[in-house]
Structures are given as structure tokens and as C-alpha cells.
Protein backbone atom coordinates (compact mmCIF):
# COMPACT_ATOMS: atom_id res chain seq x y z
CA UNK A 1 0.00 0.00 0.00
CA UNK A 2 3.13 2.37 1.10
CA UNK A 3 4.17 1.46 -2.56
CA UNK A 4 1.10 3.02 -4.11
CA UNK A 5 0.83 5.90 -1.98
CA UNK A 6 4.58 6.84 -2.96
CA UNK A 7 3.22 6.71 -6.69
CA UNK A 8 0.53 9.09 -6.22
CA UNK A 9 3.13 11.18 -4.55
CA UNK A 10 5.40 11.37 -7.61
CA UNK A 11 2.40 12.23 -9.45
CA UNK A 12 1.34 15.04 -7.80
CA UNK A 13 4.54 16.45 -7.69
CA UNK A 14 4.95 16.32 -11.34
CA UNK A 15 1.80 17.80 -11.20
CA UNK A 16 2.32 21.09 -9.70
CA UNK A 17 6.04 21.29 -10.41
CA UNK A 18 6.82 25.06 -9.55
CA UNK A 19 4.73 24.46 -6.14
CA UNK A 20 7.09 21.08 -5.66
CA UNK A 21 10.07 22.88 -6.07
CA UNK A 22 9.80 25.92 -4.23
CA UNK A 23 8.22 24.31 -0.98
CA UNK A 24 11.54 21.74 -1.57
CA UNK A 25 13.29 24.78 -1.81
CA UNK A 26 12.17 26.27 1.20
CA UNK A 27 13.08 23.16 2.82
CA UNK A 28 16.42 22.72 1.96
CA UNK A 29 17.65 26.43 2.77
CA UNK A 30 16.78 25.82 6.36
CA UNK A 31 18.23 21.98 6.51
CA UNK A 32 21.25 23.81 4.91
CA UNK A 33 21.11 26.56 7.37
CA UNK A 34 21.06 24.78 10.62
CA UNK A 35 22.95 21.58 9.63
CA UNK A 36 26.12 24.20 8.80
CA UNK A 37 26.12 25.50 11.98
CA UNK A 38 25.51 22.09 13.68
CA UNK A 39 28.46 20.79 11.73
CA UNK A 40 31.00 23.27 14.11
CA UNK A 41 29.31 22.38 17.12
CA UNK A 42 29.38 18.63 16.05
CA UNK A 43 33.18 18.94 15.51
CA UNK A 44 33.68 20.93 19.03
CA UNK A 45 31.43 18.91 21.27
CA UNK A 46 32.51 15.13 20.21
CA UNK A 47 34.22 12.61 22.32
CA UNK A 48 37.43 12.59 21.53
CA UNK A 49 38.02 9.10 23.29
CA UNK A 50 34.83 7.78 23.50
CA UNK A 51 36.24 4.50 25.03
CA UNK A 52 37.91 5.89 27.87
CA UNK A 53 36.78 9.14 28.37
CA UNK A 54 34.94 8.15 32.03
CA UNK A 55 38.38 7.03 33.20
CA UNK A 56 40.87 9.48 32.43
CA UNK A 57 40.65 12.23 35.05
CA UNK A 58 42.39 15.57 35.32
CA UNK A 59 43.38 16.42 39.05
CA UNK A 60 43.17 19.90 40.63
CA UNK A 61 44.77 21.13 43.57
CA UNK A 62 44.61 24.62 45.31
CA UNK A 63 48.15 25.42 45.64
CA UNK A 64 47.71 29.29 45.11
CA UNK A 65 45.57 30.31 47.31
CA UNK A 66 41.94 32.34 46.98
CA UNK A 67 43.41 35.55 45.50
CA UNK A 68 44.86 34.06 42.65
CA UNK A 69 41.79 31.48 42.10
CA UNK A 70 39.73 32.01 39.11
CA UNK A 71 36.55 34.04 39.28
CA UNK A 72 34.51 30.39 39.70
CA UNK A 73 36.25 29.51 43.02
CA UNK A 74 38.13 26.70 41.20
CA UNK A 75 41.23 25.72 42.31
CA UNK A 76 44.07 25.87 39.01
CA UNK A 77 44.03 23.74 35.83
CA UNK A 78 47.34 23.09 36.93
CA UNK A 79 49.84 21.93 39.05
CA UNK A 80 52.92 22.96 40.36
CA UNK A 81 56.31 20.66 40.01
CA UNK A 82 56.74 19.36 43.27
CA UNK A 83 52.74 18.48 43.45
CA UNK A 84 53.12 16.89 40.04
CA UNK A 85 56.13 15.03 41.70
CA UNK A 86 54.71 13.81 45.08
CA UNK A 87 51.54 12.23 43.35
CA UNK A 88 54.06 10.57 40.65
CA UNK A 89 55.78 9.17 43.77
CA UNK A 90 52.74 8.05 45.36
CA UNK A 91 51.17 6.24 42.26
CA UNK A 92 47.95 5.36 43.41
CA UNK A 93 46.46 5.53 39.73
CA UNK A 94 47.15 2.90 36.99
CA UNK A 95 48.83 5.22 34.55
CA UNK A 96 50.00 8.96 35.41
CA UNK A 97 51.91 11.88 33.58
CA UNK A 98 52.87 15.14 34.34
CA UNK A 99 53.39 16.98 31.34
CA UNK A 100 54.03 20.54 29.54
CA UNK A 101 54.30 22.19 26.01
CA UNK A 102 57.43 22.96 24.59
CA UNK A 103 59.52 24.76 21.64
CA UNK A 104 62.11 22.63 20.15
CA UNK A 105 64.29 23.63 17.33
CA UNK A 106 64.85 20.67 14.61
CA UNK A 107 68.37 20.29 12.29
CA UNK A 108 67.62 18.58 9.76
CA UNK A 109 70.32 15.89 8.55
CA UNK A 110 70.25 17.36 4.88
CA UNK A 111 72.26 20.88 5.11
CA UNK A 112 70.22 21.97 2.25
CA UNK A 113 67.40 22.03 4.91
CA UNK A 114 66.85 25.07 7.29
CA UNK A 115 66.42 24.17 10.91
CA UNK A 116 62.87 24.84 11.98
CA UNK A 117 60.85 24.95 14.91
CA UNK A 118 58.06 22.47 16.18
CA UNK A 119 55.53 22.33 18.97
CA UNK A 120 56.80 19.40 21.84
CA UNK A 121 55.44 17.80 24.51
CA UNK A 122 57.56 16.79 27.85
CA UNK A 123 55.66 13.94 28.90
CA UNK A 124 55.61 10.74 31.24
CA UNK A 125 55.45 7.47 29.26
CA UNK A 126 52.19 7.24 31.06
CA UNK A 127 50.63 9.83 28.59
CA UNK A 128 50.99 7.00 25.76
CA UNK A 129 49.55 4.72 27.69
CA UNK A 130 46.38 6.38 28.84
CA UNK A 131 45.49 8.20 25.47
CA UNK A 132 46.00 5.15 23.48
CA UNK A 133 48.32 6.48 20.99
CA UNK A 134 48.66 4.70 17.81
CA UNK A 135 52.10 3.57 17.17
CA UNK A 136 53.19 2.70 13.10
CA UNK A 137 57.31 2.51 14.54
CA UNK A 138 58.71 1.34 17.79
CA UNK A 139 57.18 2.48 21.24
CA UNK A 140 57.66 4.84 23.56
CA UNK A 141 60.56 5.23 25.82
CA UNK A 142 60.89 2.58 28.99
CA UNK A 143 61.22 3.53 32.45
CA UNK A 144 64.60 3.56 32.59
CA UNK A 145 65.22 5.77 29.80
CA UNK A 146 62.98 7.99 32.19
CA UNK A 147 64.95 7.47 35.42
CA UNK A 148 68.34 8.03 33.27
CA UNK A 149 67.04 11.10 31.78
CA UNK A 150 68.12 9.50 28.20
CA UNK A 151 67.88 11.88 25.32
CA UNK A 152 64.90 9.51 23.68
CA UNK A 153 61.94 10.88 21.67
CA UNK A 154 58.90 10.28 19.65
CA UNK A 155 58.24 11.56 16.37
CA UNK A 156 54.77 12.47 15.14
CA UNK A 157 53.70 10.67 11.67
CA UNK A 158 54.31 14.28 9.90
CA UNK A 159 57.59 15.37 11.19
CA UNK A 160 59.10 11.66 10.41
CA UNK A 161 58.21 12.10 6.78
CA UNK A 162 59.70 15.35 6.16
CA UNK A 163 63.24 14.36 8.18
CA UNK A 164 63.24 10.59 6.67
CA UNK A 165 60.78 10.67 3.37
CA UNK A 166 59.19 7.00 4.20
CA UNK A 167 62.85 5.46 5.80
CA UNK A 168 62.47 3.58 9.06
CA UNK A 169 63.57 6.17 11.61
CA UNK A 170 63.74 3.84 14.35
CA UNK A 171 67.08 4.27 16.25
CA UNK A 172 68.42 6.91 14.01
CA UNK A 173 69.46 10.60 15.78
CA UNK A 174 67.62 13.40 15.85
CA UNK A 175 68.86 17.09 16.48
CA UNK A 176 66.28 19.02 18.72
CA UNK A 177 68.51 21.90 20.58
CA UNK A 178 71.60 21.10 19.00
CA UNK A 179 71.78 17.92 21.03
CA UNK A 180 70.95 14.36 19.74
CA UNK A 181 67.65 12.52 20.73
CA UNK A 182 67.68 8.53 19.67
CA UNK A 183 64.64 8.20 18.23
CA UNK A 184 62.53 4.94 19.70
CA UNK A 185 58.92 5.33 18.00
CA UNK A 186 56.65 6.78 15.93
CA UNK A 187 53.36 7.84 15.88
CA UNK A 188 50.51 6.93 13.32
CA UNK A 189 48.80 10.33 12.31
CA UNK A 190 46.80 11.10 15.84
CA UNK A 191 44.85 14.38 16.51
CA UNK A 192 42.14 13.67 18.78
CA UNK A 193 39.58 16.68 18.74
CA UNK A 194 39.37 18.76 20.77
CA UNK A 195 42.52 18.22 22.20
CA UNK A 196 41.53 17.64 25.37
CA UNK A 197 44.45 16.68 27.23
CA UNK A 198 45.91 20.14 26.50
CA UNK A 199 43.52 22.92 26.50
CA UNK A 200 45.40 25.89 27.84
CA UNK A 201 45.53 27.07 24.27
CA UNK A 202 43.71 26.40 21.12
CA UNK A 203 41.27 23.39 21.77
CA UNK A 204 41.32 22.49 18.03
CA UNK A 205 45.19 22.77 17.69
CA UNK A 206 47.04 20.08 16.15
CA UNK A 207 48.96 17.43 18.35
CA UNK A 208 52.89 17.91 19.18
CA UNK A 209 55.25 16.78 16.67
CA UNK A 210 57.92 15.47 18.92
CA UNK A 211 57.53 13.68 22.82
CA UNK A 212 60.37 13.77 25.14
CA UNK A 213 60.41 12.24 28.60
CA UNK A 214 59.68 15.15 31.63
CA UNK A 215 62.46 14.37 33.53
CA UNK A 216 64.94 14.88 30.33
CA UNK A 217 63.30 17.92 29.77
CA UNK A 218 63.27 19.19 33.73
CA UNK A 219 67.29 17.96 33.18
CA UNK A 220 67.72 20.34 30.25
CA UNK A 221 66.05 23.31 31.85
CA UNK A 222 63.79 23.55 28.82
CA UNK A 223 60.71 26.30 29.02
CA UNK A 224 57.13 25.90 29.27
CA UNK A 225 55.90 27.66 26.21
CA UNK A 226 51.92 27.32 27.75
CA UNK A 227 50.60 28.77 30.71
CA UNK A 228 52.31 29.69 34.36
CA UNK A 229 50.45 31.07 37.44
CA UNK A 230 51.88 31.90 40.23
CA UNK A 231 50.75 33.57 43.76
CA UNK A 232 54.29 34.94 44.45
CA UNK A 233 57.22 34.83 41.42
CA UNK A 234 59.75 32.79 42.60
CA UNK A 235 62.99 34.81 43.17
CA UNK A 236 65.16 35.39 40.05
CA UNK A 237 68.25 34.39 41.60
CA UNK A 238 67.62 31.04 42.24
CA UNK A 239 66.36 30.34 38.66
CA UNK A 240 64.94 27.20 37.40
CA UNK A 241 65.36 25.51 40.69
CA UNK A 242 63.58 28.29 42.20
CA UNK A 243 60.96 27.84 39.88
CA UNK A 244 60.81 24.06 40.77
CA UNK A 245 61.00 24.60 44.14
CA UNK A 246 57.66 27.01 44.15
CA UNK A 247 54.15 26.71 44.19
CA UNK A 248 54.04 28.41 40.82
CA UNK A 249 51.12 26.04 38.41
CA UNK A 250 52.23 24.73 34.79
CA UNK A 251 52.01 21.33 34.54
CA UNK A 252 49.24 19.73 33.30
CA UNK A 253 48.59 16.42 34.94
CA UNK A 254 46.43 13.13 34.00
CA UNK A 255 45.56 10.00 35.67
CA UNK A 256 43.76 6.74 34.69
CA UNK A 257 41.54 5.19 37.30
CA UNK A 258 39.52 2.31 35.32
CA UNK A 259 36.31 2.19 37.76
CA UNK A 260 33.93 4.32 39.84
CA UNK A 261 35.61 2.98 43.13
CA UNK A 262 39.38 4.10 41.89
CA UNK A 263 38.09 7.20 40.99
CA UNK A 264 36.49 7.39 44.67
CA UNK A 265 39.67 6.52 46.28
CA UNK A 266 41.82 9.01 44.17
CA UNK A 267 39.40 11.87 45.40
CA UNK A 268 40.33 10.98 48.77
CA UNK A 269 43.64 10.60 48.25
CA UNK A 270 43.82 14.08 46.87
CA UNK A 271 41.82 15.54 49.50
CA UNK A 272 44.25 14.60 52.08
CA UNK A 273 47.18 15.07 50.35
CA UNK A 274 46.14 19.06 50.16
CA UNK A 275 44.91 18.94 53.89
CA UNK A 276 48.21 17.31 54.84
CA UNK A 277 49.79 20.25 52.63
CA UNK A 278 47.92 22.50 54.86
CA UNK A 279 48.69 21.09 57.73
CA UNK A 280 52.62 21.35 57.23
CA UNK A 281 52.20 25.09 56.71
CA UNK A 282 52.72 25.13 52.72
CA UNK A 283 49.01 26.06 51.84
CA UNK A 284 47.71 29.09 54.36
CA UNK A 285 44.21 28.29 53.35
CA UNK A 286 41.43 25.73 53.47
CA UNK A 287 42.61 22.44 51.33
CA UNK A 288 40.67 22.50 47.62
CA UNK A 289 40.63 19.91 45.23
CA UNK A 290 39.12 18.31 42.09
CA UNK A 291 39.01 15.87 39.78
CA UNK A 292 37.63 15.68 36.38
CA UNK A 293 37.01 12.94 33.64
CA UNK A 294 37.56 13.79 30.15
CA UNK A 295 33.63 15.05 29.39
CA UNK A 296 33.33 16.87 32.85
CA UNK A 297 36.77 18.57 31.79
CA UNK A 298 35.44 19.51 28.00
CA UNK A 299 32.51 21.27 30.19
CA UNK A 300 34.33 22.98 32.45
CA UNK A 301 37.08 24.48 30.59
CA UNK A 302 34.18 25.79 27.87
CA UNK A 303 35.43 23.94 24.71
CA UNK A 304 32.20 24.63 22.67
CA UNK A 305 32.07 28.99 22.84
CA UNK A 306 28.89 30.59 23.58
CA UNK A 307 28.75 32.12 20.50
CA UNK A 308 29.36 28.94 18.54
CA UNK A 309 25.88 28.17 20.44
CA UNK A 310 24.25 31.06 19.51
CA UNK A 311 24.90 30.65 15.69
CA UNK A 312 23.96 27.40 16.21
CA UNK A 313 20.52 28.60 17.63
CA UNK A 314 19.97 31.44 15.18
CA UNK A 315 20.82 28.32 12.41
CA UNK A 316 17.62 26.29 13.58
CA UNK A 317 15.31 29.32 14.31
CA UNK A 318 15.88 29.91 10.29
CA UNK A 319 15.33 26.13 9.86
CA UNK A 320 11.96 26.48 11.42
CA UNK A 321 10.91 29.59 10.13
CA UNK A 322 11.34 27.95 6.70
CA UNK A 323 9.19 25.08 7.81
CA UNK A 324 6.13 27.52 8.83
CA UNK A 325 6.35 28.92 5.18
CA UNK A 326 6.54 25.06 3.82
CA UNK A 327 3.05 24.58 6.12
CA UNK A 328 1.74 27.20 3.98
CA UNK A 329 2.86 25.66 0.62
CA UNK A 330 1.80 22.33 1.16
CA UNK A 331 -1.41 23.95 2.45
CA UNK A 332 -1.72 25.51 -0.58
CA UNK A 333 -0.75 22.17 -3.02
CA UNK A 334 -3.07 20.06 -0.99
CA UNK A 335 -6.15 22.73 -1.24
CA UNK A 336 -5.50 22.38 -4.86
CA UNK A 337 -6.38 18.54 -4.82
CA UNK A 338 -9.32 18.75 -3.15
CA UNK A 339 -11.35 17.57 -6.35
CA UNK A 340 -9.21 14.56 -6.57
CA UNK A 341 -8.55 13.82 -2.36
CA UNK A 342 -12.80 14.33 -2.58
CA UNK A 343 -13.51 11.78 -5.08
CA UNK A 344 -11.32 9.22 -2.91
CA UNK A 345 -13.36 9.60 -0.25
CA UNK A 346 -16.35 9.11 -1.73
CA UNK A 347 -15.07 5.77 -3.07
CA UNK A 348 -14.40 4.79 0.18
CA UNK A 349 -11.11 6.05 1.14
CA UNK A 350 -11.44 6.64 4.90
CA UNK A 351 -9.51 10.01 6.88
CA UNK A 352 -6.68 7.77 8.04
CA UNK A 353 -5.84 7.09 4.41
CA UNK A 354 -5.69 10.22 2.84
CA UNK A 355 -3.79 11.16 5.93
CA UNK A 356 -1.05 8.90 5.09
CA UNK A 357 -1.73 9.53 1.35
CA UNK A 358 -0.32 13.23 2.09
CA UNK A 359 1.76 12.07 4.55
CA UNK A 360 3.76 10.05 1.93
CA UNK A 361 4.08 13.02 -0.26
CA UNK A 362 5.78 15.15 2.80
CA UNK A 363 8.14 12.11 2.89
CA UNK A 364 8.91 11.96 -0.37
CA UNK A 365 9.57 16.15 -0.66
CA UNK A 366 11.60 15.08 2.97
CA UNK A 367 13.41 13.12 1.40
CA UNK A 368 14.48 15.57 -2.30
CA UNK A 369 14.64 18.38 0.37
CA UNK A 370 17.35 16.40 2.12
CA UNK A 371 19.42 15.54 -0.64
CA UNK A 372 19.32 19.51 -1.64
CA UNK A 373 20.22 20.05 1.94
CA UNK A 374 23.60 17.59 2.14
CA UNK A 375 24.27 20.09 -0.96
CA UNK A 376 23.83 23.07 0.40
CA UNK A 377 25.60 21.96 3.36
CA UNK A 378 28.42 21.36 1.80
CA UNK A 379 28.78 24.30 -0.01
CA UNK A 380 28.45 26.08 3.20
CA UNK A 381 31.07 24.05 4.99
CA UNK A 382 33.41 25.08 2.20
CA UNK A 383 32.92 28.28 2.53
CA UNK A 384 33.18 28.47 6.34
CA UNK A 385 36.65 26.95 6.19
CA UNK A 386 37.85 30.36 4.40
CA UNK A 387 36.39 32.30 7.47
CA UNK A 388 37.12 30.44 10.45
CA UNK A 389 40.52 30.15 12.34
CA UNK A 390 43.32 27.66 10.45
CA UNK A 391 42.67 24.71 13.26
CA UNK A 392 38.87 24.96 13.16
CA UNK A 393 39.26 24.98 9.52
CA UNK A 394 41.87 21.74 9.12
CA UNK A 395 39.03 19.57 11.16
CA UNK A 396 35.76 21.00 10.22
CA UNK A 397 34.23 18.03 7.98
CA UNK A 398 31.13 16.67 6.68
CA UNK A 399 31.23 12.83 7.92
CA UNK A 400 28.72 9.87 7.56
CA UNK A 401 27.14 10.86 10.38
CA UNK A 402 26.77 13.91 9.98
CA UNK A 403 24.78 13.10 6.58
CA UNK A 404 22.55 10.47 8.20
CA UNK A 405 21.78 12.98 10.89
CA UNK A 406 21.23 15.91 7.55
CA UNK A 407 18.80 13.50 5.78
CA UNK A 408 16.69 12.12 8.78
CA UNK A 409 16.04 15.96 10.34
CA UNK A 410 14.69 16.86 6.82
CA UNK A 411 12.51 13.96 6.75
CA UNK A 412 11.16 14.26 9.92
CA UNK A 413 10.87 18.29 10.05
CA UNK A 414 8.54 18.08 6.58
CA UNK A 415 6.99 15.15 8.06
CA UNK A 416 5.97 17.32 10.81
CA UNK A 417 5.35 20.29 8.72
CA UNK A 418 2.93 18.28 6.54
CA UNK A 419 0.78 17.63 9.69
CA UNK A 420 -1.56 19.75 9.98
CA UNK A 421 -2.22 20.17 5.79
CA UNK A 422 -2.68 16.39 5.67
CA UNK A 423 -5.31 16.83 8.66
CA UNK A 424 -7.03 19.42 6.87
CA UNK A 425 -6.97 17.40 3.72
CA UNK A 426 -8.43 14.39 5.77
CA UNK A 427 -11.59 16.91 6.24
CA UNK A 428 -12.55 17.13 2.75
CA UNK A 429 -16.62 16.55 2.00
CA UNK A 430 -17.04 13.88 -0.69
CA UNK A 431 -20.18 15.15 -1.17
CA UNK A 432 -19.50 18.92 -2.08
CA UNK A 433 -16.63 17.59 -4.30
CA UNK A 434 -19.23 15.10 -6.14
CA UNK A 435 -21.68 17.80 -6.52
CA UNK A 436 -18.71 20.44 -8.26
């Protein structure tokens, strides 16, 4: 029966062509509208480790005090170096790294090739671990490369093909800083988004090309290049150590606790770690601490921008003003049929049917109208990329389900829309249409 109520459908469209193809018109400006905007905040707002996200867990300590705390009352998104240190040391979490961002300067081998500069992460070999980096070479560096301070590192997928053009790298030297690193893996192309186990900058940013162990990078006195807060400076003259040595925040620190009792125990642990910080006179204020999982974090470090929101909003207001004027259309095409929906009727054709009958036909203009939409999407997710910042650009993308989610809201939306005319087409009188 669905069969034969999808011909009639194609009939009356071919009917009334111009009315057809301005109410699938209509249709598809708003699906195109709203799904362009939704394709940002689909891009911001995803899991970017869907698999592990509710046990990787960002903890926060208050070691600055309440007039250096943000505006929310929340402790710092970071720790300081010998807080990173003592809960390394005490290890009650399956994996654990303290990490930071870094500048390193690359020499290439070939001395036709400038030396350059790439983005670098100091890291524990926990942070491979936990985040489930892909490896195509090698591994990451063992613990005693860590305790040794060895001058080891990790190549991203990119920066191995422009230094070795496809050659295994494994065990060959790099130059970062004019000293040699021995390189022990390499990374499969990895760029989780947002990056969410470094948002101090750019959430969308691409991921470091080269990973060094912390404690060769604490050895070699190398810079954060991220953030640094601190309640008092440490004093000049006692340099990095002073710096070490302070309560000054700029590590970034994650933990993996697989279950819901771990995670318990971890908040306790934390609490009285700060309280016995307290305690010994270090902190001169009530002991504060969090912790986070990967979605809570997203949330509260505001990865999606209000105004990201508030396109998005102004997207589907369009989307549904455009429906209201499709109401009137199909209104309009169904009053037109009257003679023929009339006639129906009066050969037996109950409400319910011609209800479905014009139901059909919204499905079937659903369906054109989503197929214009995915177009029109994709013209304006083009033209976005030429507007929006380079790293929004580089990862804004149309996927599969993206165009699943494009095609069903335009069949349901006209399916809606073509409520109310297929209820007032279900009223017809047989017998005034008979007697016209």
C-alpha cells in the first residue's frame, strides 16, 4: 500500500512542479542553514576518546591560594612541580603523567634544509599509555630511559616524513637543541579533537610533533611555552630551581583510574594530600581539590564557545521559520487537490488514508529536500573553512554521520510540517466535491 501511496506522490509532484520545487526549496535552505552550523558544534562537542573518556581524570589542587583562584572559586588547571612530583611518587592511579608544552628547534640531517621549529610535549610514558596512541614505529621510551634522563623521543607521523621521506627512523638521531635525541617510535597520524588533554591554548590545535620524557626535559632546563600562574614569582636568583621549588602552576597532569571505586579513592587521596599540605604550613588556606574525567573537563574548561551556540541557535530558528512557510505551501498544493482527495473519499477512502496519502508526499519532498540540503551543506562548509581560524578549519568536515543525521532531520521536520495540511486534507466533504 506504502508502494502506491509513494506513486501518487510522484504524481502530484509532477503535477504542480513550480509548487514542488519551491516548498523543496524552502526546505532545503533551512536543513542547509542549521545543519552548517551544527556541523561546528558537532566537531567541538565530540568525544574525543569515547572509550575511555569516564576514566581518564584531570586532578586539581589549590596550591595558590583564593586571590589568585579564578573568578569560579576553582582551584588551578594546573599543578605545580613538586605536586606533580609527590603524586608521581605516590602512584595510586594505573597510569599517570605530568606533562608541559614545549619549543624545540629541529636540524635537519640534509644541510640543504633550514632548521625549523616544532611544537613538543615533555611527557611521562604514562601519557601513551592512557590516550591510546597509535604507534606505526617502535614504542615509547621505557622507564629507565625515564629514570636516566636518556635523550629519547617520539616523532609524530608528519615530522618523520619530512626528516626521513618514508625510511624507518627507528634508532636513528635526531637534532632538537643542538643535542641528539635517539629516536625509539613513531606515531601513526593522531589528533584527537578537541585536544583535550591540552587545553590551555587552542582546543582544536594540532597534536605535538615530537615527545620527550619530563624528567629529560626538567634535566635540560627547557621552558614551558603554555601557561604559568603563580601567587608569588619565585625569586630570580635562584632560577629554574627556584621555579621548581615554588608553588608556581604549569604542569598539566592526567591520571587513569579504570572504575567508579578508583576514581572514589583518588578523590580521597587528593583531598588529604592538600589537607596534609595545609597542615605542614605550605598552603595558608582551606585544602581544595578536584578531579575531572575527560567530558566533565570539555565542560568545564568551555570547549564549545557561547557564540558557537548562539549561531547554532539562530541556524535552527531559520530552519523552522522555513518550515512555517513550507506549512503554507503544502497547504496551498493540498487545497488544490481537493477535487481529486474528494472523489477518494467518496469511493471509500477513509480520513486515516488520505492522511497517510499526504503524509507520503511530505516524505517523499523530505526526502528531495534532504538531498538539496547535504548540498547546500556542503557548499556552506566550504565556505566556512575560508572564514574560520586555520585549526577549526583543518578539522571541520562533513562525515557519515553527519549526513545520516542531515537527511533524517529533513525527513522528519517536513513530516511534521505536513501535519496539519494532511489533517485538513483528511476533512474534505465527498459530497460537495461530487456535486462540483
Amino acid at each position: 500500500m506504502l508502494a502506491y501511496y509513494f506513486k501518487l506522490a510522484f504524481n502530484s509532484l509532477r503535477k504542480n512542479l513550480a509548487l514542488s520545487c519551491l516548498t523543496i526549496a524552502t526546505i532545503a535552505i533551512g536543513i542547509g542553514a542549521s545543519m552548517s552550523t551544527y556541523t561546528i558544534y558537532h566537531v567541538m562537542s565530540g568525544d574525543p576518546i569515547p572509550w575511555k573518556s569516564s576514566e581518564l581524570f584531570v586532578p586539581q589542587i589549590d596550591s595558590l591560594g583564593p586571590t589568585v583562584r579564578s573568578k569560579s572559586g576553582e582551584p588551578s588547571d594546573l599543578l605545580s612541580y613538586q605536586d606533580a612530583i609527590a603524586l608521581q611518587n605516590a602512584r595510586p592511579a594505573l597510569h599517570q603523567a605530568a606533562m608541559y608544552q614545549i619549543q624545540l628547534t629541529v636540524a635537519p640531517a640534509d644541510p640543504n634544509q633550514l632548521p625549523f621549529a616544532v611544537s613538543a610535549r615533555a611527557s611521562g610514558a604514562g601519557f601513551f599509555s592512557m590516550f591510546d596512541t597509535p604507534f606505526a614505529l617502535g614504542t615509547y621510551w621505557s622507564k629507565a630511559d625515564e629514570q636516566q634522563r636518556a635523550n629519547v623521543a617520539v616523532l609524530a607521523a608528519g615530522l618523520a616524513d619530512r626528516l626521513f621521506h618514508g625510511e624507518n627512523p627507528l634508532g636513528k638521531a635526531i637534532t632538537l637543541n643542538q643535542r641528539d635525541y635517539r629516536i625509539v617510535g613513531v606515531l601513526k597520524p593522531w589528533n584527537p579533537s578537541p585536544r583535550f588533554y591540552d587545553l590551555s591554548g587552542d582546543a582544536l590545535a594540532q597534536s605535538d610533533a615530537v615527545y620527550i620524557p619530563f624528567t629529560t626535559a626538567i634535566d635540560h632546563q627547557m621552558a614551558s611555552i603554555g601557561h604559568k600562574f603563580c601567587a608569588i614569582m619565585p625569586d630570580p636568583a635562584q632560577g629554574w630551581q627556584g621555579l621548581l621549588s615554588s608553588n608556581c602552576a604549569w604542569l598539566q597532569y592526567w591520571v587513569e583510574l579504570p572504575t567508579a571505586g578508583d576514581a572514589d579513592n583518588y578523590r580521597q587521596f587528593l583531598q588529604q594530600y592538600a589537607t596534609d599540605q595545609q597542615r605542614a604550613g605550605r598552603f595558608g588556606w582551606p585544602a581544595l581539590t578536584r578531579l575531572r574525567n575527560v567530558r566533565e573537563w570539555l565542560i568545564y574548561k568551555h570547549v564549545i564557545p557561547d557564540e558557537i551556540r548562539a549561531v547554532m541557535a539562530v541556524g535552527f530558528s531559520f530552519l523552522l521559520v522555513c518550515l512555517i512557510n513550507a506549512i503554507g505551501l503544502m497547504l496551498a498544493k493540498f487545497n488544490g487537490r481537493t477535487s481529486d482527495l474528494g472523489v477518494r473519499r467518496a469511493l471509500g477512502a477513509s480520513k486515516r488514508d488520505v492522511v497517510v496519502q499526504c503524509l507520503a508526499e511530505s516524505a517523499l519532498v523530505g526526502l528531495l529536500s534532504g538531498v538539496a540540503g547535504l548540498a547546500l551543506t556542503l557548499l556552506a562548509v566550504a565556505a566556512e573553512r575560508n572564514v574560520v581560524s586555520e585549526s577549526l578549519a583543518k578539522v571541520i568536515h562533513v562525515d557519515l554521520v553527519l549526513v545520516l543525521i542531515t537527511l533524517l532531520l529533513a525527513e522528519i521536520a517536513t513530516i511534521c510540517a505536513g501535519l496539519y495540511p494532511a489533517w485538513r486534507a483528511s476533512r474534505i466533504q465527498p459530497a460537495l466535491q461530487l456535486k462540483m
